[in-house]
Protein backbone atom coordinates (compact mmCIF):
# COMPACT_ATOMS: atom_id res chain seq x y z
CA UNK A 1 61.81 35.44 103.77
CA UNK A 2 63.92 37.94 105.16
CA UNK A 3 64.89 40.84 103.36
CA UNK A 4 68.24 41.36 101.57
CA UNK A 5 71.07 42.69 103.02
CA UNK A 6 72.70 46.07 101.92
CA UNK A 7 76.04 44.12 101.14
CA UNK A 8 74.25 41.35 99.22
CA UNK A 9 74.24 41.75 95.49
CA UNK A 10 72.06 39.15 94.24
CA UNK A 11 69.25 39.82 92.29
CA UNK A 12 67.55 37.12 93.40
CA UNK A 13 68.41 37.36 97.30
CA UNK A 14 64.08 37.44 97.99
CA UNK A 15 62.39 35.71 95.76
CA UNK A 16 59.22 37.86 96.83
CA UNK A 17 60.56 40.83 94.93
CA UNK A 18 62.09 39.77 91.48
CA UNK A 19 64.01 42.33 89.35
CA UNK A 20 61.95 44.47 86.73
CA UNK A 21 62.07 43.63 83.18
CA UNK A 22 64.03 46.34 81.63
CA UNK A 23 63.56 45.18 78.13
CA UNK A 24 60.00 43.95 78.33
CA UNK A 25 59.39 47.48 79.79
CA UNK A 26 60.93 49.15 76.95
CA UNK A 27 58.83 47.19 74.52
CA UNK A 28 55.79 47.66 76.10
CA UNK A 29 56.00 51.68 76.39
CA UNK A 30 58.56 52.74 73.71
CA UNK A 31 56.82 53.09 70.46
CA UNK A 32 56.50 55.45 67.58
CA UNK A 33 54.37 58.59 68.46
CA UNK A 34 54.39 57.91 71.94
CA UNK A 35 55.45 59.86 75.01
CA UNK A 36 57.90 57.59 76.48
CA UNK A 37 61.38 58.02 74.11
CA UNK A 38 63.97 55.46 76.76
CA UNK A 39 63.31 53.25 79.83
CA UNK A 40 66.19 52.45 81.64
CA UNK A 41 66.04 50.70 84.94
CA UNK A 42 69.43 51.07 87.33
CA UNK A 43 70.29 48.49 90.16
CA UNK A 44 70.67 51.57 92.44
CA UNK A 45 70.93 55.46 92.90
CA UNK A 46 70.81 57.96 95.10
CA UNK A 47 67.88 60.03 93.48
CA UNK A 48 66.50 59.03 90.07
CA UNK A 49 65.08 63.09 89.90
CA UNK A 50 68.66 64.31 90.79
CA UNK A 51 69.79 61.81 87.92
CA UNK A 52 67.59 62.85 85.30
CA UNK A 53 67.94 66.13 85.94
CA UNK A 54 71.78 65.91 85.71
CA UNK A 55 71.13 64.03 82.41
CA UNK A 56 68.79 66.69 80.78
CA UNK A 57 71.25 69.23 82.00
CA UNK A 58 74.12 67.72 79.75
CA UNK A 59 71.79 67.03 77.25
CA UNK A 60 71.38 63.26 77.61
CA UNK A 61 67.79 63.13 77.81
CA UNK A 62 65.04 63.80 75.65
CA UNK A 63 61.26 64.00 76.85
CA UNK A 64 59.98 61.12 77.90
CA UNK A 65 62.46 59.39 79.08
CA UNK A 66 61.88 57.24 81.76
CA UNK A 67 64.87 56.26 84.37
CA UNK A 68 63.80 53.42 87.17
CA UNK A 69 65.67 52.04 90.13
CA UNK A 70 65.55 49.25 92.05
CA UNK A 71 66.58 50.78 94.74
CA UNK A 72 67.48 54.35 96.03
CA UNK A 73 69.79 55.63 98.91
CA UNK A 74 69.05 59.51 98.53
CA UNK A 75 65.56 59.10 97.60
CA UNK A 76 63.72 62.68 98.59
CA UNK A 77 59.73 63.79 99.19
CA UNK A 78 58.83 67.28 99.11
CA UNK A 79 59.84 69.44 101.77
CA UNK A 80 63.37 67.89 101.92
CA UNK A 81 62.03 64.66 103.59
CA UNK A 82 63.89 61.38 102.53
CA UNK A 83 62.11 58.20 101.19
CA UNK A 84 63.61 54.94 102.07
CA UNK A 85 62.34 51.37 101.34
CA UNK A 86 64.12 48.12 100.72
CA UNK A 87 65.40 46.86 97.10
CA UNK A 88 62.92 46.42 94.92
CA UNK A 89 60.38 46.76 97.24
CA UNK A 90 58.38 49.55 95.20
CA UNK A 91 58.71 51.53 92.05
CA UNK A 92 61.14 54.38 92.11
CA UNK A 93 61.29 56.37 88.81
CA UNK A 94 61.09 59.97 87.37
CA UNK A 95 60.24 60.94 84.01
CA UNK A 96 61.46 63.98 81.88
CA UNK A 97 58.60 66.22 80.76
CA UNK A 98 58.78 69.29 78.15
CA UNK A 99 55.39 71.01 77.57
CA UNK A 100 56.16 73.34 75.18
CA UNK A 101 53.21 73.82 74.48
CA UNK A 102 51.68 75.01 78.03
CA UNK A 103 52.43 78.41 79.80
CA UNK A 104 54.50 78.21 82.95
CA UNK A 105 52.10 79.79 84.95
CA UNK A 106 49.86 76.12 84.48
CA UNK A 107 52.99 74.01 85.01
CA UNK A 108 52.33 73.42 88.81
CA UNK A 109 49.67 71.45 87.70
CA UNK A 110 51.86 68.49 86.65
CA UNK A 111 52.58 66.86 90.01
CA UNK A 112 48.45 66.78 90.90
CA UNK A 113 47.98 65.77 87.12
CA UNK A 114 50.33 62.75 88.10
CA UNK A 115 48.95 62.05 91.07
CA UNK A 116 45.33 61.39 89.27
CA UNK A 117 47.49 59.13 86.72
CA UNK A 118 48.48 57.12 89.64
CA UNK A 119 45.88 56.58 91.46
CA UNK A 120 44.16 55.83 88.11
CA UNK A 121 46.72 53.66 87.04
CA UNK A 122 47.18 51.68 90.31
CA UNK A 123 43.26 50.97 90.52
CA UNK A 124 43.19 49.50 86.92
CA UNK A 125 46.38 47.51 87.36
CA UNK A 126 46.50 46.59 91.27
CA UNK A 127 42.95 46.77 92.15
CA UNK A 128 43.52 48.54 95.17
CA UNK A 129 40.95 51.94 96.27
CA UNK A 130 43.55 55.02 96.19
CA UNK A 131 42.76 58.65 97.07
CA UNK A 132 45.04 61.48 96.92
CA UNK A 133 46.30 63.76 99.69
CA UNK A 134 46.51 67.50 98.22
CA UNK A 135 48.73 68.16 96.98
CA UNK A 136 50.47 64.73 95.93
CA UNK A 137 50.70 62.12 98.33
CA UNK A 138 49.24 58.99 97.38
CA UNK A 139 46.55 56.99 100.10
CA UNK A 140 44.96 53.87 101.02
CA UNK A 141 43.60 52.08 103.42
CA UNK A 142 45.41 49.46 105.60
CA UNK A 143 42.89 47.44 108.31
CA UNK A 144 40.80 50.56 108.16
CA UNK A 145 43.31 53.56 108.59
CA UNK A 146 44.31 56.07 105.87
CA UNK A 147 48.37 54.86 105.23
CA UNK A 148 50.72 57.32 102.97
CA UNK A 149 51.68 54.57 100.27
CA UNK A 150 53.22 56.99 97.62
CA UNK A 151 54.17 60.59 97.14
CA UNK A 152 55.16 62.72 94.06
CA UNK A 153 58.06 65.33 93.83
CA UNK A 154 58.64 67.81 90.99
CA UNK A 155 61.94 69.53 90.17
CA UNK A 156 62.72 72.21 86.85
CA UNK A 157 65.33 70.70 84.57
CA UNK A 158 66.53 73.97 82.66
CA UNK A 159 63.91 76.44 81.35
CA UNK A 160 62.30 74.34 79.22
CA UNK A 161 61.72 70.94 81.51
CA UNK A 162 60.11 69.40 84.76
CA UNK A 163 61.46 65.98 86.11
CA UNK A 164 58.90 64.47 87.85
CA UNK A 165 59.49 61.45 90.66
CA UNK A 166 57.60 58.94 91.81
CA UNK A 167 57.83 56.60 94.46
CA UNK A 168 55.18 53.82 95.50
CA UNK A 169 55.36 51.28 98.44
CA UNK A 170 54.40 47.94 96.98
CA UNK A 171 55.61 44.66 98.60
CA UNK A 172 56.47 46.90 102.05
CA UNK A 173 55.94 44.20 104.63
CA UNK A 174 54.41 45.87 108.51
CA UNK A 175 58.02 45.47 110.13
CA UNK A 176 59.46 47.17 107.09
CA UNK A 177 57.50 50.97 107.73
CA UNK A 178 59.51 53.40 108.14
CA UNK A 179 56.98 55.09 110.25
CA UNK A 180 53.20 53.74 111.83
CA UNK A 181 51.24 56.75 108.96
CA UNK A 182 53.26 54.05 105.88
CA UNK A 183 51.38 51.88 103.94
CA UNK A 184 51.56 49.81 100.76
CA UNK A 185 49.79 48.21 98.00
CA UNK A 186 50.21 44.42 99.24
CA UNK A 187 49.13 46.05 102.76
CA UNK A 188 46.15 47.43 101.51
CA UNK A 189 44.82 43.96 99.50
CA UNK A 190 46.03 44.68 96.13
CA UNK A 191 45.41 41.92 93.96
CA UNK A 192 48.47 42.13 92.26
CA UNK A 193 52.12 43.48 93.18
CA UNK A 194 53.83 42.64 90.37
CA UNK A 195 55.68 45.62 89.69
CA UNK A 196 56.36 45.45 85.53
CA UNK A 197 52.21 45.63 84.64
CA UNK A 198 52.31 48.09 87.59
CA UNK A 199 54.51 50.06 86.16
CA UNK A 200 53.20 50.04 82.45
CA UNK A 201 49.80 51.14 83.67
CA UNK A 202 50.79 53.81 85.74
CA UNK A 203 53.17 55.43 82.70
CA UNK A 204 50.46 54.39 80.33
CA UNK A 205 47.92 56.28 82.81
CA UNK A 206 50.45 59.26 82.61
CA UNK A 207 50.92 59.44 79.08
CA UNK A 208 47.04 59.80 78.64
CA UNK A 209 46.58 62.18 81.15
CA UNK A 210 49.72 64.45 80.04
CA UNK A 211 48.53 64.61 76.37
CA UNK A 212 44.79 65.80 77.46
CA UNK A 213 46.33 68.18 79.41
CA UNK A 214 48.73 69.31 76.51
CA UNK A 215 46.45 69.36 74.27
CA UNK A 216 44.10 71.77 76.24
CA UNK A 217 46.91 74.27 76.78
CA UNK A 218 47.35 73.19 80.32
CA UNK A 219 43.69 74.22 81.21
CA UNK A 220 42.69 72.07 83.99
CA UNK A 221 38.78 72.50 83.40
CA UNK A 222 39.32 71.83 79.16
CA UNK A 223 41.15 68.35 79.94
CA UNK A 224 38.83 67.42 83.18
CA UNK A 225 41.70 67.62 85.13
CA UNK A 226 40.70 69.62 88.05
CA UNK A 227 37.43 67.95 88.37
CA UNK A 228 38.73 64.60 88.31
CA UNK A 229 41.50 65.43 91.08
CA UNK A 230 38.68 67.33 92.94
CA UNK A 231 36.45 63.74 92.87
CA UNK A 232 39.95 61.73 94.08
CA UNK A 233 41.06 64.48 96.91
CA UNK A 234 40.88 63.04 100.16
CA UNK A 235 41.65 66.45 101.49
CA UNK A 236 38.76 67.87 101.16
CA UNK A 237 35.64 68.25 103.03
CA UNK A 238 37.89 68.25 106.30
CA UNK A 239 39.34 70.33 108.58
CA UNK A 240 42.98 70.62 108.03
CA UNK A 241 46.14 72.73 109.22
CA UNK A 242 48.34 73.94 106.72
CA UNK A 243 51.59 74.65 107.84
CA UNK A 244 53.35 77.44 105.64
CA UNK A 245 56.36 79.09 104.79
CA UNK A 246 57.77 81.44 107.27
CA UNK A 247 56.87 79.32 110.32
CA UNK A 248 53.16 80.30 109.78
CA UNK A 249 50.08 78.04 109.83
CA UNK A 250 46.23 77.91 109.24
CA UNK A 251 43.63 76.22 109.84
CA UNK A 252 40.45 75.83 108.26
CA UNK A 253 38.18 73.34 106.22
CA UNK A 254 39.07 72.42 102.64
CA UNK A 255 36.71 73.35 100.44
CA UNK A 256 38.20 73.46 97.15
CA UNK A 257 41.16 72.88 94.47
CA UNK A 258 41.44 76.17 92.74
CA UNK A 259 42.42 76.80 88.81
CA UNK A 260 46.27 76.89 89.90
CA UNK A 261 46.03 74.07 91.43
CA UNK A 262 45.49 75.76 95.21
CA UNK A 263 43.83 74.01 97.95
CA UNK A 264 41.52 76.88 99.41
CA UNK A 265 40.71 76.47 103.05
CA UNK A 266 37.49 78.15 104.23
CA UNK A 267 38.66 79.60 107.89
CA UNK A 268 36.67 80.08 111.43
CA UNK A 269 37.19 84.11 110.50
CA UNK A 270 35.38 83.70 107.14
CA UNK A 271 38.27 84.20 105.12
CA UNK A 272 38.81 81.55 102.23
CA UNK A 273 42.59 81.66 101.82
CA UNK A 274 44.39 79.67 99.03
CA UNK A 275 47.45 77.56 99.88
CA UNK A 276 49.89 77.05 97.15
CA UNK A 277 53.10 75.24 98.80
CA UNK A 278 53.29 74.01 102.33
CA UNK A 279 52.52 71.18 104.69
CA UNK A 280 48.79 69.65 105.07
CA UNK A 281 47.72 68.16 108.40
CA UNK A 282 44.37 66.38 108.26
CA UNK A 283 42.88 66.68 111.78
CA UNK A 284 39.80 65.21 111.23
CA UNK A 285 37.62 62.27 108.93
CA UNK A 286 36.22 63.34 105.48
């Protein structure tokens, strides 16, 4: 089955990847008292963040709503890096977040905090063994190597609002990597890939973890949030190079996830210096 061609509209061009459910999806998380307020899935975008943003910006979105597409063109990573994959070949989505009721100071907790809903979600739904690279790419394991099969970026939407995308490799066939560190579920033996339960458990997943969170003011020790991303952190326990803003790099062994959310790398000089934003190298095996 080869897969479909940029010109080709059909929905049904590979019959490997059906379409998502839009209004199956919308039953199954839109409900009274719940997070999730809309769930709308698009053919195709550029960026669903850059949409969702735009939306909250005009006032066309409310928190928790969910925007999904099949397929993006402009889809980004952190750092500026773009993330391409084949229609409907993963799930692409962001979701509009307003915690009022948190400081700002404990907001850069909410990509990690969706990276454990992920992983936790994914396990329960695909039953496939994730781990999480700090601080929000999503691993597994592909004939024994550690393979990038998600990542996380967060973007401010006004003063009041994060947007928060996600993007999973699910069906992503070997000749379909983008590059040899790529991985996906169905690469990595998950027992299912069909992506509407996928996608149900992971915003399920993410609507439990957010309101813990919430409801402990942000406070990642109250809600068990640090110590359950410390027990899913591939990062640590290994020697790693950060590379930083300003063209500047260290090195050192991680040896812990800090109360902001900082990966704190224990150096050859003795010094344990917390990293807050940059680029992390693993150089060696956990």
């Amino acid at each position: 089955m080869t897969p479909r061609d940029a010109s080709d509209d059909s929905r049904w061009s590979d019959l490997d990847r059906p379409p998502l459910n839009a209004m199956a999806l919308r039953r199954g998380l839109v409900r009274e008292g719940g997070l999730w307020s809309a769930v709308d899935v698009v053919p195709r975008t550029g960026s669903t963040n850059s949409d969702l943003v735009d939306r909250a910006a005009a006032g066309k979105a409310a928190e928790g709503a969910v925007l999904v597409a099949e397929e993006q063109t402009a889809g980004r990573g952190r750092l500026e890096r773009q993330w391409t994959a084949p229609p409907r070949s993963g799930l692409f989505f962001s979701v509009l977040l307003r915690p009022a009721e948190v400081p700002v100071a404990r907001w850069g907790w909410l990509p990690l905090l969706t990276g454990v809903a992920v992983a936790t979600g994914l396990s329960r739904a695909a039953g496939v063994d994730t781990a999480l690279k700090w601080p929000n790419d999503l691993l597994v394991s592909v004939d024994g190597e550690e393979r990038k099969a998600g990542g996380i970026l967060a973007e401010r939407a006004g003063d009041d609002g994060v947007v928060i995308g996600v993007g999973i490799n699910v069906t992503l066939r070997a000749a379909e990597l983008p590059v040899p560190q790529a991985g996906s579920l169905a690469l990595a033996g998950a027992v299912s890939t069909d992506r509407d339960p996928l996608l149900r458990g992971v915003l399920r997943s993410l609507e439990d973890w957010y309101g813990r969170w919430r409801a402990a003011g942000g406070d990642p020790a109250v809600s068990r949030l640090q110590e359950t991303y410390t027990a899913g952190c591939a990062t640590l326990g290994r020697l790693v190079r950060a590379e930083l803003p300003g063209n500047r790099s260290v090195v050192g062994e991680a040896v812990a996830v800090d109360g902001d959310g900082r990966l704190v790398l224990a150096t050859k000089e003795g010094v344990r210096e917390p990293v807050g934003a940059g680029d992390i190298v693993h150089l060696r095996p956990a």
